[in-house]
Structures are given as C-alpha cells and as structure tokens.
C-alpha atoms as a PDB file:
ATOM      1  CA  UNK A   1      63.656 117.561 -25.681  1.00  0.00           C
ATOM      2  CA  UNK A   2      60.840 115.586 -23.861  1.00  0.00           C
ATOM      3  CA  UNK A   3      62.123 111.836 -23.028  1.00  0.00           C
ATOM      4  CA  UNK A   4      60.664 108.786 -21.241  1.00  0.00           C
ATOM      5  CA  UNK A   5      62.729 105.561 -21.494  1.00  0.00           C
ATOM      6  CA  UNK A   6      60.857 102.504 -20.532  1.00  0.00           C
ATOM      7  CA  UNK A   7      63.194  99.505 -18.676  1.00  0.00           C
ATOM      8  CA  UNK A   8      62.191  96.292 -16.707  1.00  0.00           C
ATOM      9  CA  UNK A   9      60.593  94.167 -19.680  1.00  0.00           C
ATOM     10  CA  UNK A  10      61.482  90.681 -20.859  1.00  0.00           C
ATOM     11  CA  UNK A  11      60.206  86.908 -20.506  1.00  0.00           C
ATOM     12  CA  UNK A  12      58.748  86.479 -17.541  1.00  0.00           C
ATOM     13  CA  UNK A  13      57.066  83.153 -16.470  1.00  0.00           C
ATOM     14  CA  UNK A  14      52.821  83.448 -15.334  1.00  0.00           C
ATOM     15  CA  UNK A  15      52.538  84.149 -11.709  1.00  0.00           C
ATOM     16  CA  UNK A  16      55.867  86.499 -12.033  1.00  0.00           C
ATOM     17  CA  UNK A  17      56.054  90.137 -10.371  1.00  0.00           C
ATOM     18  CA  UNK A  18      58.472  91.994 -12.922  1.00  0.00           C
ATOM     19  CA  UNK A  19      58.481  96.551 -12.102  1.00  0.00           C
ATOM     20  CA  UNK A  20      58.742  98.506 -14.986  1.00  0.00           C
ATOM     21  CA  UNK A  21      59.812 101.767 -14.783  1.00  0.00           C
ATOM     22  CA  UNK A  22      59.752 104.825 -17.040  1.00  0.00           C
ATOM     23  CA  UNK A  23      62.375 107.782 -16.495  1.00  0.00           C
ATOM     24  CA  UNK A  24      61.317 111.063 -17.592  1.00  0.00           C
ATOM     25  CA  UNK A  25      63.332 114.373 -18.794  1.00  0.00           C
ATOM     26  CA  UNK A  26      62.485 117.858 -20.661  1.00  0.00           C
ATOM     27  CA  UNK A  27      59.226 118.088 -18.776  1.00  0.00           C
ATOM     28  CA  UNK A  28      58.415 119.098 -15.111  1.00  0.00           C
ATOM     29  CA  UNK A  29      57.514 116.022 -14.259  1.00  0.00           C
ATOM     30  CA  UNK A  30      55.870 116.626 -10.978  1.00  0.00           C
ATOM     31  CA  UNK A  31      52.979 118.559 -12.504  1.00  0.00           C
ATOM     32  CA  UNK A  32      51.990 116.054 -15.181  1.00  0.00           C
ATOM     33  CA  UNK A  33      49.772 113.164 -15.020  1.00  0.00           C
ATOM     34  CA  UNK A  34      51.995 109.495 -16.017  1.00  0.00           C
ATOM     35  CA  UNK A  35      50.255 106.584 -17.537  1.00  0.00           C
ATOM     36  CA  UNK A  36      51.048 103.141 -18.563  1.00  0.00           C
ATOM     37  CA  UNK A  37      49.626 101.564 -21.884  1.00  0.00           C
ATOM     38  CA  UNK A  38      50.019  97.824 -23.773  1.00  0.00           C
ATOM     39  CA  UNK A  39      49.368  97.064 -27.502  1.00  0.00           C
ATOM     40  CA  UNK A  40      49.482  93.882 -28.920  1.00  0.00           C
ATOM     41  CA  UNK A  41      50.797  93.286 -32.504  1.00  0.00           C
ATOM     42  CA  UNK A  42      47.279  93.949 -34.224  1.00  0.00           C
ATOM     43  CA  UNK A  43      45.326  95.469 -31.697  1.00  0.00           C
ATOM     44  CA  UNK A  44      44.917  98.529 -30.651  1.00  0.00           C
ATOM     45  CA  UNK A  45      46.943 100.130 -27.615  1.00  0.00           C
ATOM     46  CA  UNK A  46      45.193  99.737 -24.763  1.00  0.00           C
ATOM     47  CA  UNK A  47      44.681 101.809 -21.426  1.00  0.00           C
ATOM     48  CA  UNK A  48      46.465 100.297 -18.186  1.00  0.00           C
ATOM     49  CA  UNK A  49      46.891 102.664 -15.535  1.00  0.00           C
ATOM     50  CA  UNK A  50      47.490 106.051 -14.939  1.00  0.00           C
ATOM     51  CA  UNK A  51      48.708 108.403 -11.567  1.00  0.00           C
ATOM     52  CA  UNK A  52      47.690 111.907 -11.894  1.00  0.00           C
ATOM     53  CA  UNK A  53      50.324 114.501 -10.319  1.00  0.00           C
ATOM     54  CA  UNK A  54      48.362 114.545  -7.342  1.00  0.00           C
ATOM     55  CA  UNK A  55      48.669 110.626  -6.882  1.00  0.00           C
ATOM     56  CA  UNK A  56      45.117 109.501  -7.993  1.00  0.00           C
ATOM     57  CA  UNK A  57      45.144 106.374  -9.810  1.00  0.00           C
ATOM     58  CA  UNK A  58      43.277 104.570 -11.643  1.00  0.00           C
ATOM     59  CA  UNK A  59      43.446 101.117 -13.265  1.00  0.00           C
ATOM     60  CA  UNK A  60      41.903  98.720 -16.239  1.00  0.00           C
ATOM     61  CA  UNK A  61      39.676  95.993 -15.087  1.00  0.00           C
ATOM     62  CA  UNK A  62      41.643  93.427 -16.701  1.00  0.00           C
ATOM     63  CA  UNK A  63      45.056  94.813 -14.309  1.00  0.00           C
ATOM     64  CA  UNK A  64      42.991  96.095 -11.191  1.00  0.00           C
ATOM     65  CA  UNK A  65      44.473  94.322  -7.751  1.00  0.00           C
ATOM     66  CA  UNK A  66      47.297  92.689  -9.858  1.00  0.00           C
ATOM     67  CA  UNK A  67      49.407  96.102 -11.015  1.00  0.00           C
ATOM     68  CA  UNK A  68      50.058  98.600  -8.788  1.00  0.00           C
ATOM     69  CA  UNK A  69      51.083 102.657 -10.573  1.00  0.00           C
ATOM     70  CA  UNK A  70      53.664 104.649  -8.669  1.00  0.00           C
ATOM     71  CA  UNK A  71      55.618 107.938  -9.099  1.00  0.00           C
ATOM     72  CA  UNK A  72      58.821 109.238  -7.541  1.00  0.00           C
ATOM     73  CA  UNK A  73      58.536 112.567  -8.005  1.00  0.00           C
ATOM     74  CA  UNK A  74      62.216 113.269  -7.099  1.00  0.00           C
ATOM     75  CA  UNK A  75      63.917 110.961  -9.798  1.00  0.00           C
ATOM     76  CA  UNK A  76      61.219 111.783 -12.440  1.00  0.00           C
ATOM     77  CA  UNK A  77      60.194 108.224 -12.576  1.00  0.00           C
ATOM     78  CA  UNK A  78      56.979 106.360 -12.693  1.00  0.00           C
ATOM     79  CA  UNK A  79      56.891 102.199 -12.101  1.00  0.00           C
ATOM     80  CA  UNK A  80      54.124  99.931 -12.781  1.00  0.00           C
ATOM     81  CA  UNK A  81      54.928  96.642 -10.441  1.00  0.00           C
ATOM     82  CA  UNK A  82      53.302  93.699 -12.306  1.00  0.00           C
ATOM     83  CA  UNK A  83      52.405  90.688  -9.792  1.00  0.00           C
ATOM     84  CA  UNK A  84      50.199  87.339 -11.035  1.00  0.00           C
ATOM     85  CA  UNK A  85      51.219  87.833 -14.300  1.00  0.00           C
ATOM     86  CA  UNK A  86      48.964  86.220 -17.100  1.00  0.00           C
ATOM     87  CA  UNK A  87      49.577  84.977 -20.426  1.00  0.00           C
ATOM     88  CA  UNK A  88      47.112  87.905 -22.005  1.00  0.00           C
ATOM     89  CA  UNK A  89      49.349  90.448 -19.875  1.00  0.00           C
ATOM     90  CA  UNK A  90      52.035  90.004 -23.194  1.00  0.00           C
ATOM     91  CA  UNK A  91      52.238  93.077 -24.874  1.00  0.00           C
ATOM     92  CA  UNK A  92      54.616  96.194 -25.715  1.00  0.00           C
ATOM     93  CA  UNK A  93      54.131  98.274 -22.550  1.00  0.00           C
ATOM     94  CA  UNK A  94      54.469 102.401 -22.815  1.00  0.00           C
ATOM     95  CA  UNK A  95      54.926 105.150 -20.423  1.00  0.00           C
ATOM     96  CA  UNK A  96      53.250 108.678 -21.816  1.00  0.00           C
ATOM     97  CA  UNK A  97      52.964 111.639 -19.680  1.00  0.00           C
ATOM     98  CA  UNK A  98      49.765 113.714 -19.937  1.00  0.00           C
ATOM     99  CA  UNK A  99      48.144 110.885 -21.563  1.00  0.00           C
ATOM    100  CA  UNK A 100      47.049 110.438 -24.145  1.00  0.00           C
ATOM    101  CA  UNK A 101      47.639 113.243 -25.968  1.00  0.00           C
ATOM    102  CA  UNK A 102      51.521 114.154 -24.190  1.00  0.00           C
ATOM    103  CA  UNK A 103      54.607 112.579 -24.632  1.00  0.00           C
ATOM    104  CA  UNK A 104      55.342 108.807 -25.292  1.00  0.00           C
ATOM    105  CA  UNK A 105      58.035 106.688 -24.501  1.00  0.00           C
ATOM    106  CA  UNK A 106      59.563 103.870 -27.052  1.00  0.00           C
ATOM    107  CA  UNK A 107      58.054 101.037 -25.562  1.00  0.00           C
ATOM    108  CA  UNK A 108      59.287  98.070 -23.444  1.00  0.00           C
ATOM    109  CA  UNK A 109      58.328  94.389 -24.589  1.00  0.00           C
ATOM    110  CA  UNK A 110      57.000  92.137 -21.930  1.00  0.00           C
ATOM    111  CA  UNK A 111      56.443  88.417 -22.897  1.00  0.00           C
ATOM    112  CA  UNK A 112      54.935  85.952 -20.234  1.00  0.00           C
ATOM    113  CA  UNK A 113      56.129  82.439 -20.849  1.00  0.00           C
ATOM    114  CA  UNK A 114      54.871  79.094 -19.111  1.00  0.00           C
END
C-alpha cells in the first residue's frame, strides 16, 4: 500500500519560513520523481515544484527563489522549505510521487495570517 503523509502546515504569519515534509512508503522511493502541489477551495490544484529522482528541480514562477524542493532519499522523504511567505501562498499543499499521474498524499493546510 503506497502512502505519503504530508506534516509541517498551519497558520503561519507573511514573511514566515515553515518546511513541509512528505514521508513516503510502498514505493521505491529513490527511483520516482516527488512533487509538491496547492489548491485553493475553488480553484484548481496547482503545480509548485517538483525533484526528479535524479535531483532536477523545477519550480512555479509564482514560488521560484522563495521555496526550495528537497529529497532524502534514505528516510523516503521529500520537504518543500517555504521562506517570504505571502498571503496568496494559502492553500492545501500535496505531496504526489510520479506526478501527476502517481500517488497522492492527503494534503496539509497552510494558512498565512497577518
């Protein structure tokens, strides 16, 4: 059974640096491309950043120089460190492997707050 299991959401004031991470089980995870996505409640989920297994990333415009998509490889684990937060960076953020057709995780919520 494939699982990722977002953690490291919540309210976080603009300007804050919050590090989500995803933990990953039932695949090899070393071999897979990770990725990080945000929807909003009425929009559609949106593309943040992915790491391919051999540690090419890439980024949205709206995150590029602000979030930063890493992998550790030996605790099947992928973080997305979140600096200069923004009041548009709100949204449910997911973890997929092999994006975007793979494996998705549940979702973590972050909300930035004044």
């Amino acid at each position: 059974q494939v699982r990722l299991v977002e953690s490291g959401g919540g309210l976080v004031q603009a300007g804050g640096s919050p590090k989500l991470s995803c933990a990953v089980s039932g695949i090899i995870f070393y071999i897979n491309d990770m990725g990080w996505y945000r929807q909003i409640p009425g929009k559609e989920r949106e593309f943040v950043a992915t790491i391919t297994s051999s540690f090419t990333t890439d980024y949205a415009d709206s995150v590029k120089g602000r979030f930063t998509i890493s992998r550790d490889n030996a605790e099947n684990t992928v973080y997305l460190q979140m600096n200069s937060l923004k009041f548009e960076d709100t949204a449910v953020y997911y973890c997929a492997a092999r994006p975007p057709f793979g494996w998705w995780g549940q979702g973590t919520q972050v909300t930035v707050s004044a």
